[in-house]
Protein backbone atom coordinates (compact mmCIF):
# COMPACT_ATOMS: atom_id res chain seq x y z
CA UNK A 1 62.30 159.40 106.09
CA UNK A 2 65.27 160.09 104.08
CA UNK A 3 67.18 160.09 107.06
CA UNK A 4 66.07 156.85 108.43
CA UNK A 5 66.98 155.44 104.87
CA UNK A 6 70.18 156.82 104.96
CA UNK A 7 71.12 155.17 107.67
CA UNK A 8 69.28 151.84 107.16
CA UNK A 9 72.04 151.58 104.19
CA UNK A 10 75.32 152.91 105.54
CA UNK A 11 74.26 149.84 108.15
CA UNK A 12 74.60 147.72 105.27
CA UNK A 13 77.35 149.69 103.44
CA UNK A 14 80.62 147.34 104.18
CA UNK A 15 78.96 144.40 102.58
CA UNK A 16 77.02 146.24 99.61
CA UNK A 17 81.02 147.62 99.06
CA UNK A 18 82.07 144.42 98.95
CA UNK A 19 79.62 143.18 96.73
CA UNK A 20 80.22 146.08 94.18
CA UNK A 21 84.13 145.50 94.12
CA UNK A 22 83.41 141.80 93.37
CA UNK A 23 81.48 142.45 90.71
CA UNK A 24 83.59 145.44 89.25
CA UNK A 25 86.62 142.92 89.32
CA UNK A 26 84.58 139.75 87.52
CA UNK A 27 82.99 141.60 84.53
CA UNK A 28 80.73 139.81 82.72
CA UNK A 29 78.51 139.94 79.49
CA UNK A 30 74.91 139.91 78.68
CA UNK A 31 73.38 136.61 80.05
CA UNK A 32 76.71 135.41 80.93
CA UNK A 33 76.56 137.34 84.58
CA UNK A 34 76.58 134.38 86.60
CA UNK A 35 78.81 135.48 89.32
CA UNK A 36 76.85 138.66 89.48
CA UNK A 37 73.56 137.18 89.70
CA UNK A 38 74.41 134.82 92.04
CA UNK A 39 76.74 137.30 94.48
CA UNK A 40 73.71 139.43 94.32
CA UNK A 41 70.97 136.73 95.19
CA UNK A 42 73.33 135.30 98.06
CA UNK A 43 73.58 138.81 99.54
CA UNK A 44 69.96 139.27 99.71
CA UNK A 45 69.18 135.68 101.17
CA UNK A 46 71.96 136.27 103.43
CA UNK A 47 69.81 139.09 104.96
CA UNK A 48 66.44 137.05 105.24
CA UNK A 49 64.95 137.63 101.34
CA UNK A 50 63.80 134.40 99.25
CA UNK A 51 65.06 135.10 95.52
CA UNK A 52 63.65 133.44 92.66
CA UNK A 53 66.19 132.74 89.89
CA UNK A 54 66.44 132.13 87.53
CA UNK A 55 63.33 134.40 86.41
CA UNK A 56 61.63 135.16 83.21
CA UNK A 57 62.81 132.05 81.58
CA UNK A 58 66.68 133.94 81.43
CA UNK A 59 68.98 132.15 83.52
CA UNK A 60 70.77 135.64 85.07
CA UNK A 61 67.40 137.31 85.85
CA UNK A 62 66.19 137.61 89.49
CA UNK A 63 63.51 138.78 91.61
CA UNK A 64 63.03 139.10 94.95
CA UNK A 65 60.48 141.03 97.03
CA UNK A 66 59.19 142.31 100.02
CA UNK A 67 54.95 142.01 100.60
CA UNK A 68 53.64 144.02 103.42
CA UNK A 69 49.85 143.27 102.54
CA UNK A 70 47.60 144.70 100.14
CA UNK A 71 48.36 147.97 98.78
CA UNK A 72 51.19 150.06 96.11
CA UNK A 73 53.30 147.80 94.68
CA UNK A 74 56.50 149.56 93.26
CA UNK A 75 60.11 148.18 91.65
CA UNK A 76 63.20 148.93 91.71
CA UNK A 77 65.61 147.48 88.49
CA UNK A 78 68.89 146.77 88.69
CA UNK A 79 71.54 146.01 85.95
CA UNK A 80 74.89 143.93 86.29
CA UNK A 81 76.23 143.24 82.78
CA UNK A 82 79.43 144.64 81.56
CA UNK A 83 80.88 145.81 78.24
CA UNK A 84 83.41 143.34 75.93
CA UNK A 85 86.66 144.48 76.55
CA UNK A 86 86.26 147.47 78.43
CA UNK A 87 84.31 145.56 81.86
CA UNK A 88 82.47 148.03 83.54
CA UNK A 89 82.19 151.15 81.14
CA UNK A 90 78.94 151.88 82.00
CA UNK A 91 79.28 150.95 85.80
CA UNK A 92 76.33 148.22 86.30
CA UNK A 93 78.77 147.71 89.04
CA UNK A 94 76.87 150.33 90.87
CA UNK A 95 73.74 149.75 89.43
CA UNK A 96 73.01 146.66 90.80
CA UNK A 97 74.67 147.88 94.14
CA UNK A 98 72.40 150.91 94.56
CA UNK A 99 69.25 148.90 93.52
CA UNK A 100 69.96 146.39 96.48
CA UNK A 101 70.93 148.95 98.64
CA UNK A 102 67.32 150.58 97.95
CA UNK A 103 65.33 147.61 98.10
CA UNK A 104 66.86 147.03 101.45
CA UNK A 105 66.14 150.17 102.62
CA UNK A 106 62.32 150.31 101.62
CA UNK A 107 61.84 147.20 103.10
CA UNK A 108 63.10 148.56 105.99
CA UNK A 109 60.98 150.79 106.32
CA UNK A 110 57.88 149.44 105.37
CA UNK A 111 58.38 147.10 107.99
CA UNK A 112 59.38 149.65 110.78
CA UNK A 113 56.17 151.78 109.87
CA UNK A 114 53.90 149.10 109.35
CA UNK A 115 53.30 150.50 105.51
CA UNK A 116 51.33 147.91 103.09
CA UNK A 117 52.33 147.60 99.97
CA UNK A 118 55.09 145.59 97.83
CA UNK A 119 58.58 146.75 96.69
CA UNK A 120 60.08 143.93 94.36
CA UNK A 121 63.70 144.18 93.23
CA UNK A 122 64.37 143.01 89.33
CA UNK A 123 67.66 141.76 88.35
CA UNK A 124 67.92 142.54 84.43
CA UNK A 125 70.69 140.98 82.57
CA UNK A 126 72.05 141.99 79.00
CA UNK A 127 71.21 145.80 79.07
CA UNK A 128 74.85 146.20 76.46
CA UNK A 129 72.68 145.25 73.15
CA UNK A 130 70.99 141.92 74.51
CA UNK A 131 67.32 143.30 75.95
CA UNK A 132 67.18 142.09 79.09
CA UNK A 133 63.99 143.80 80.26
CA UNK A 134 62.63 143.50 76.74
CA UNK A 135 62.11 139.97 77.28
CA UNK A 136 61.39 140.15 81.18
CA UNK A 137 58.78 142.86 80.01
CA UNK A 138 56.99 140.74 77.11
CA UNK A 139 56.76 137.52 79.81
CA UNK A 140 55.13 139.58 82.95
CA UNK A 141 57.97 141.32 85.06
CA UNK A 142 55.92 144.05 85.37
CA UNK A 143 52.20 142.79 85.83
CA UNK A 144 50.60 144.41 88.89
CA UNK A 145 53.96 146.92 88.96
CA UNK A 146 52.44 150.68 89.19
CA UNK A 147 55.82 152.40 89.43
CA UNK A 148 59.72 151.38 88.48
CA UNK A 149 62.68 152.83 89.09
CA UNK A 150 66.70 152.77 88.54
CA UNK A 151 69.87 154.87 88.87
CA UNK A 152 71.92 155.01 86.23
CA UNK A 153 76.26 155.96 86.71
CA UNK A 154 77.21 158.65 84.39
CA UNK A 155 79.68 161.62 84.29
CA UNK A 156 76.66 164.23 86.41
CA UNK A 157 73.84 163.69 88.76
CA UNK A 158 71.04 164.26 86.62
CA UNK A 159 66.94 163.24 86.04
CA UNK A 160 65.90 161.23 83.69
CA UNK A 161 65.40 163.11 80.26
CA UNK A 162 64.87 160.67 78.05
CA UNK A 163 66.45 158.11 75.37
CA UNK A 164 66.02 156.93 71.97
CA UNK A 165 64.34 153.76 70.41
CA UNK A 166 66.91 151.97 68.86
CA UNK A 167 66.33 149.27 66.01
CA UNK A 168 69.30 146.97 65.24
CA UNK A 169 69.00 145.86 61.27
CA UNK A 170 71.54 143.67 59.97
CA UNK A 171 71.34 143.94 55.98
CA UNK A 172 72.82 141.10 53.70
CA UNK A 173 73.12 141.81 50.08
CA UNK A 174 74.06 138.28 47.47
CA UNK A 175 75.12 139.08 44.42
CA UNK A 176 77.28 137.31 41.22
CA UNK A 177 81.11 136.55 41.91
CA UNK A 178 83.29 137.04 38.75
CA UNK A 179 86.47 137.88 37.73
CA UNK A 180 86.31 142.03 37.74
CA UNK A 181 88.95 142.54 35.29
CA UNK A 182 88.50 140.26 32.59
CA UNK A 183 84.80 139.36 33.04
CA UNK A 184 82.79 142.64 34.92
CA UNK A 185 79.93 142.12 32.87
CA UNK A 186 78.89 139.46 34.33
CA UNK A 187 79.28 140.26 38.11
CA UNK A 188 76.91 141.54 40.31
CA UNK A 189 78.41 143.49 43.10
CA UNK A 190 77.30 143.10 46.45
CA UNK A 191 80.04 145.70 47.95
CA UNK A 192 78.21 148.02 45.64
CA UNK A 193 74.95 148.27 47.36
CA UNK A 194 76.38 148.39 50.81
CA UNK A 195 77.86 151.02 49.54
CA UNK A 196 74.29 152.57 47.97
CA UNK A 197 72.65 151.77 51.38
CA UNK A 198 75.20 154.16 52.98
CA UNK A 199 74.76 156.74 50.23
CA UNK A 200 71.11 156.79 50.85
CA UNK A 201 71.05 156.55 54.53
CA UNK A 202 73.66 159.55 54.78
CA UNK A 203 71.38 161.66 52.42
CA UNK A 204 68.67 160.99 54.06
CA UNK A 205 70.14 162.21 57.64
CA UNK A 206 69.33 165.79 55.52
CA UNK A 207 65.74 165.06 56.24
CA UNK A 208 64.99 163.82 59.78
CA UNK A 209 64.49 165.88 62.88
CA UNK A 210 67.74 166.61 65.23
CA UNK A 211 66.68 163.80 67.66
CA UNK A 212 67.29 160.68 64.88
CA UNK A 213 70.62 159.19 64.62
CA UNK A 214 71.55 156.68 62.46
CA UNK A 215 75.18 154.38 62.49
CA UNK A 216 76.47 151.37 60.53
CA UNK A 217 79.02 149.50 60.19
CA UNK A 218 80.07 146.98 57.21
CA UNK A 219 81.61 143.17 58.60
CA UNK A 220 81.27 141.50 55.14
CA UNK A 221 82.48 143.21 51.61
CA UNK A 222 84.86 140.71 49.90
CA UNK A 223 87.83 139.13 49.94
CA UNK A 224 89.91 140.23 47.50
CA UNK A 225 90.07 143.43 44.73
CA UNK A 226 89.99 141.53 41.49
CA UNK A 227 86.74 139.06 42.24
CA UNK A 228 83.17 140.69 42.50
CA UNK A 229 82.02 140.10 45.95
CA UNK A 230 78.63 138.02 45.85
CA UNK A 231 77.95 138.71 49.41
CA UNK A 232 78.49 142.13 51.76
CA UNK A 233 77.24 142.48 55.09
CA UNK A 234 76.24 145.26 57.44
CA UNK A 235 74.54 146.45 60.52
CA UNK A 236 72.80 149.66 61.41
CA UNK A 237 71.23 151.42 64.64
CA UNK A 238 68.11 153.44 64.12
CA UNK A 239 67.48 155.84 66.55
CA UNK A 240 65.08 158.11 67.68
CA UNK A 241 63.91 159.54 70.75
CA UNK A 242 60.31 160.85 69.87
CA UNK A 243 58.90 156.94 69.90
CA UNK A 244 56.28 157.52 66.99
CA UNK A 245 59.45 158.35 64.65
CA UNK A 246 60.99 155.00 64.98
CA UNK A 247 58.79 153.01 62.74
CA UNK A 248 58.79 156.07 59.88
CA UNK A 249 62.89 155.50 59.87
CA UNK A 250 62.47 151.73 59.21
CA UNK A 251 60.25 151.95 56.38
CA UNK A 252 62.24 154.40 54.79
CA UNK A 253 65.96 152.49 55.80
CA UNK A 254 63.56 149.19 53.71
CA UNK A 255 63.44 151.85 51.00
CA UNK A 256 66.91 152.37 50.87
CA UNK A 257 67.43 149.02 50.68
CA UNK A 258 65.28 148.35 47.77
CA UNK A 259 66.53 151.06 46.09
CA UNK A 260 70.33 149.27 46.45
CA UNK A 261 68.80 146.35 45.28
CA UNK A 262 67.11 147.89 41.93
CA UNK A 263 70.72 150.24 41.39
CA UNK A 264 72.81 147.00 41.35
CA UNK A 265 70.77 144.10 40.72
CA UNK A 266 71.65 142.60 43.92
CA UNK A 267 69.04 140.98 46.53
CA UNK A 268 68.79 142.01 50.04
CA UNK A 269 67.91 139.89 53.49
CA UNK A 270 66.62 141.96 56.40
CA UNK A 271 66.55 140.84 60.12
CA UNK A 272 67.41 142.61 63.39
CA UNK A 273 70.13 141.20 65.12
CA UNK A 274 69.06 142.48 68.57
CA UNK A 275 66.35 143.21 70.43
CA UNK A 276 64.22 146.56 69.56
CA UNK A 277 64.68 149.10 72.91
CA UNK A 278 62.05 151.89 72.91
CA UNK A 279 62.15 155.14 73.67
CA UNK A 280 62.48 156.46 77.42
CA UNK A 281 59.33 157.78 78.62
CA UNK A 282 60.51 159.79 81.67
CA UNK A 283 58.22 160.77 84.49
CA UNK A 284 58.14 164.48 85.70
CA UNK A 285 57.26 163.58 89.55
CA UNK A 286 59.55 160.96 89.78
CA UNK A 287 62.22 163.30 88.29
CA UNK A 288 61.27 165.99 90.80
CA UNK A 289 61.34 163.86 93.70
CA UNK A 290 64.86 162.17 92.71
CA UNK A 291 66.61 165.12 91.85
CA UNK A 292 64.96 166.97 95.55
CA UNK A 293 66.55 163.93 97.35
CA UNK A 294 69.90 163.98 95.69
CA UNK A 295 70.09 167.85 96.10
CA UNK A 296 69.36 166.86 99.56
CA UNK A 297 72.03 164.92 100.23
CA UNK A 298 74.14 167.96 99.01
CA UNK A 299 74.79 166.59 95.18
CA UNK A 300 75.49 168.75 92.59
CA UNK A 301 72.87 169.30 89.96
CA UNK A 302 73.09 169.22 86.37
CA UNK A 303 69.87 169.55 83.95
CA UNK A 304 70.51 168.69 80.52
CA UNK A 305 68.93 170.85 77.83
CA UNK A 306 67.57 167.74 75.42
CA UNK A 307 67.03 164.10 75.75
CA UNK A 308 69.75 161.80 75.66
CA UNK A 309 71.04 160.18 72.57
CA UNK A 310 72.07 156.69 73.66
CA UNK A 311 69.32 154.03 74.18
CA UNK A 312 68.17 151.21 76.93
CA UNK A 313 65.60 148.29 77.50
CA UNK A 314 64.28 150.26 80.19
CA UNK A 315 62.87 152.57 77.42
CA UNK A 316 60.42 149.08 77.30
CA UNK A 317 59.53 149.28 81.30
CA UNK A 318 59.35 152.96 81.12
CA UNK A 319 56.05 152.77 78.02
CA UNK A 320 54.37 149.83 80.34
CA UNK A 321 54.44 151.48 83.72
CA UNK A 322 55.69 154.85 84.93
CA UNK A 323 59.20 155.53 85.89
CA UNK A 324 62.73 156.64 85.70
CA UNK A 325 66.25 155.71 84.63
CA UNK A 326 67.73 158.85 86.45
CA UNK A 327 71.48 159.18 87.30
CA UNK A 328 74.46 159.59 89.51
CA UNK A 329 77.90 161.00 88.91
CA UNK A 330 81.21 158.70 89.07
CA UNK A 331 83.83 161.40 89.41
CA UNK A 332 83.73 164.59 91.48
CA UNK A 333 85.85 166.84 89.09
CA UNK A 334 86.70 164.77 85.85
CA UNK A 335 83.74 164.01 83.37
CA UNK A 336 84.65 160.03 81.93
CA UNK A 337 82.52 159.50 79.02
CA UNK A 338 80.40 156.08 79.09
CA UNK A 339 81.51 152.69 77.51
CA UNK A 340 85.44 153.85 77.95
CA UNK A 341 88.12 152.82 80.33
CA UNK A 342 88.12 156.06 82.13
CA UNK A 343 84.93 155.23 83.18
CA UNK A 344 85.51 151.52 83.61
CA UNK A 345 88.33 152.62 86.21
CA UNK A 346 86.48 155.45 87.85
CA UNK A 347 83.48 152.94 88.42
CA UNK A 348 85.61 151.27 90.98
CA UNK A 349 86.65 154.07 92.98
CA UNK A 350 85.70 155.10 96.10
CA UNK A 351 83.66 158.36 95.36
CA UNK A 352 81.30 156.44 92.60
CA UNK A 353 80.33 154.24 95.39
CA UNK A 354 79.59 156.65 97.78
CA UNK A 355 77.42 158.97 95.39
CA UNK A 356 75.83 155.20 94.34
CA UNK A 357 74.76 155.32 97.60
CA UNK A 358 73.11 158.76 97.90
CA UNK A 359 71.40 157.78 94.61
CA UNK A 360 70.20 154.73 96.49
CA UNK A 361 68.87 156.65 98.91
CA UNK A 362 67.23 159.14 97.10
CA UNK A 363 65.43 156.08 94.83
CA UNK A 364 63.93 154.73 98.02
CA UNK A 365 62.76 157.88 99.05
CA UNK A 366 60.49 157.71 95.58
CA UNK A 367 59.77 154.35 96.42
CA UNK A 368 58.62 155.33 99.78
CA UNK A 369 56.64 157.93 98.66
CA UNK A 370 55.37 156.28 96.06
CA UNK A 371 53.81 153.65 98.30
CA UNK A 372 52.65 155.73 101.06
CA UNK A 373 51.57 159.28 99.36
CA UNK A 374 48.32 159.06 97.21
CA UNK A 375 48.55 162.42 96.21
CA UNK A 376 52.48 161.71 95.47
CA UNK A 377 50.97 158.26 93.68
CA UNK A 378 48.04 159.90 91.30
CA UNK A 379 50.52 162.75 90.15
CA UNK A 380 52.93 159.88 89.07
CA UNK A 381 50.33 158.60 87.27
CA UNK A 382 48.63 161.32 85.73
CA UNK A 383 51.92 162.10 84.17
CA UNK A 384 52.39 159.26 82.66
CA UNK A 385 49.10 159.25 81.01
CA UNK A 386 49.18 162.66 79.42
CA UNK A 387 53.12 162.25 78.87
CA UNK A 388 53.98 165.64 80.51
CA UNK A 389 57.76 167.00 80.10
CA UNK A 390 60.06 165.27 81.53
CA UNK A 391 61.65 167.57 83.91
C-alpha cells in the first residue's frame, strides 16, 4: 500500500510544490490566512473535492472529505499560519502541503480498493498563540472522528512524544501615582508587584517537577523614574506536559498574585489573553506505524528521550480522539531551531519538501490502516484509553 501511495502523490507532486511555494512566499497570521485557505480549497476542488469554508464559524477553517460508505472515519489536520516577522518559522508551509497530499492519497485508495469508511481533511488556522483547533474542537470538528493525525516540520524525523498545556495569563496590577521623591508615602507602586509576581514565580520554579516551565514578560511598568506607576502589565505562559499539573500551577501563579497584591497594596486583574492548549496525548500505535513508514522510505530516525517542551492546539484534538502530531526533518545535515529564520528559509527548500512528502506518505499509510485494519484500529484505541507510553 505504501507504494501505491507513494506514487498516487508524486502524481500530484508538481502542483502540491507549487502550492507550498505560494504559500511559503505569502505568509500569513492566525485567522488572517486567506490566501492559504483559499489556494488550498481551490487545489482540492480543482481535483473533484467539495470544500466547505469557511468552517467552524472561523473564516480560514476548512473541511473537506471523502465518504466511501459506512465504516472508520479518520482525519487528517493541517496547519497554514505563519509567525510575525519571521513567516514560516515553523513551516505550516509544509504542513498544510503534506496534509493535502495525504488526504489525496487515502482517497485514492479507498476508492481504488473499494474500502468504506471516511477520511476528512481539517484546515486549522491560528496554531502561533490563536487556538485554532481549540475552537474547531469545542464546536464539533471532531464528532464521529475515531482517529487524527498531522506531521509536524522540525529539525529530525521523529514520533510524537508529547507537549505541554500551556495557559496564557495576562496580569494587570493598579496602583496610586505620586510624585516618588517628594511624596512616596503616598504612592502605591504597581511596578513593585510585577516585580513580586516574578520573585515568587522564579522561587517557586524550585518546587515543580522538570516538565513545568514557566515565562513572562512585562509590556506595562511606567513611564517615567520619578512618578509611581499606578498601572504595570504582564503576561505569562504556564506550562506543563503531565495535563493534571496544569491546573495545580494556576492556582498557585493566583497565589502569587495575591501575595503581590497584600506586599504592596496594589490590586490585581486576571484574564488569559489566549486560548488554553492542552497537553499532547500521543498514541503508541500511531507512533509505531509512522515512524515504520518513514524508516521505510529510508528516513533517518531520531527518538527523543522526554516530551517536548513547546505546546499546540492539537494537544486539544489529541485528549478528544486518538492521534499524533509526529514530525519530519527540514534539513539533511544542519539542525534550524523552530520559530527562527534559519528555519523560515530552510522551509522553502527543496529537501523539506521532499521529506514533507515521505511524511505524507507515511500519514496515509496510518490512515489506511487505520480504516481498513481492526486489529490495527482497537490497538489505537486501547491506547488511548489506558494512556500507554508514547513511543
Amino acid at each position: 500500500m505504501l507504494n501505491r501511495i507513494i506514487e498516487i502523490i508524486g502524481e500530484s507532486k508538481k502542483g502540491l510544490r507549487e502550492l507550498s511555494d505560494a504559500l511559503w512566499k505569502n505568509p500569513e497570521t492566525a485567522y488572517k490566512e486567506f490566501f492559504a485557505a483559499s489556494e488550498a480549497a481551490a487545489f482540492l476542488e480543482k481535483r473533484g473535492f467539495s470544500v466547505t469554508k469557511p468552517y467552524c464559524d472561523i473564516e480560514t477553517a476548512f473541511r473537506c472529505e471523502f465518504d466511501n460508505g459506512p465504516g472508520p472515519v479518520f482525519a487528517i489536520a493541517a496547519e497554514y499560519d505563519a509567525l510575525p516577522e519571521i513567516g514560516h518559522g515553523c513551516g505550516h508551509n509544509l504542513i498544510c502541503t503534506a496534509g493535502l497530499a495525504a488526504f489525496l492519497a487515502t482517497a485514492q485508495i479507498m476508492k481504488e480498493k473499494e474500502i468504506k469508511g471516511k477520511v476528512i481533511l481539517l484546515g486549522t488556522p491560528a496554531e502561533e498563540g490563536g487556538g485554532g483547533k481549540v475552537f474547531m474542537a469545542e464546536r464539533g470538528a471532531l464528532e464521529g472522528v475515531e482517529g487524527v493525525i498531522m506531521v509536524h516540520p522540525s529539525a529530525k524525523n521523529t514520533p510524537d512524544m508529547g507537549s505541554t498545556a500551556n495557559i496564557g495569563l495576562e496580569v494587570i496590577f493598579h496602583g496610586k501615582c505620586a510624585h516618588a521623591a517628594a511624596y512616596p508615602e503616598k504612592g502605591i507602586n504597581a511596578l513593585d508587584a510585577v516585580n513580586l509576581l516574578f520573585t515568587g514565580v522564579n522561587t517557586y520554579r524550585q518546587y515543580v517537577p522538570e516538565h513545568v516551565r514557566f515565562h513572562g514578560v512585562i509590556l506595562e511598568g511606567g513611564t517615567v523614574p520619578n512618578v509611581i506607576p499606578d498601572r504595570a502589565r504582564c503576561r505569562f505562559y504556564l506550562r506543563s506536559a503531565d495535563e493534571k499539573w496544569a491546573p495545580i500551577i494556576e492556582q498557585r501563579f493566583r497565589d502569587i498574585v495575591k501575595g503581590a497584591e497584600l506586599m504592596t497594596g496594589a490590586t490585581a486583574e486576571i484574564a488569559p489573553f489566549r486560548p488554553a492548549y492542552r497537553a499532547r496525548k500521543p498514541n503508541c500505535t500511531m507512533n509505531h506505524a509512522y515512524i515504520e513508514y518513514m524508516e521505510a522510505q529510508g528516513a533517518a530516525i531520531f527518538i527523543p528521550k522526554r516530551a517536548g517542551r513547546g505546546s499546540s492546539d492539537f494537544g486539544n484534538f489529541s485528549q478528544l480522539v486518538p492521534g499524533i502530531h509526529a514530525y519530519f526533518a527540514v534539513a539533511e545535515k544542519s539542525e534550524p531551531t523552530g520559530h527562527s529564520q534559519e528555519f523560515a528559509e530552510a522551509a522553502g527548500k527543496d529537501f523539506a519538501f521532499e521529506n514533507a512528502m515521505r511524511a505524507a506518505a507515511a500519514q496515509a499509510n496510518v490512515a489506511c490502516r487505520f480504516i481498513t485494519d481492526p486489529k490495527f484500529r482497537q490497538a489505537v484505541k486501547d491506547d488511548f484509553k489506558k494512556g500507554s507510553k508514547a513511543y
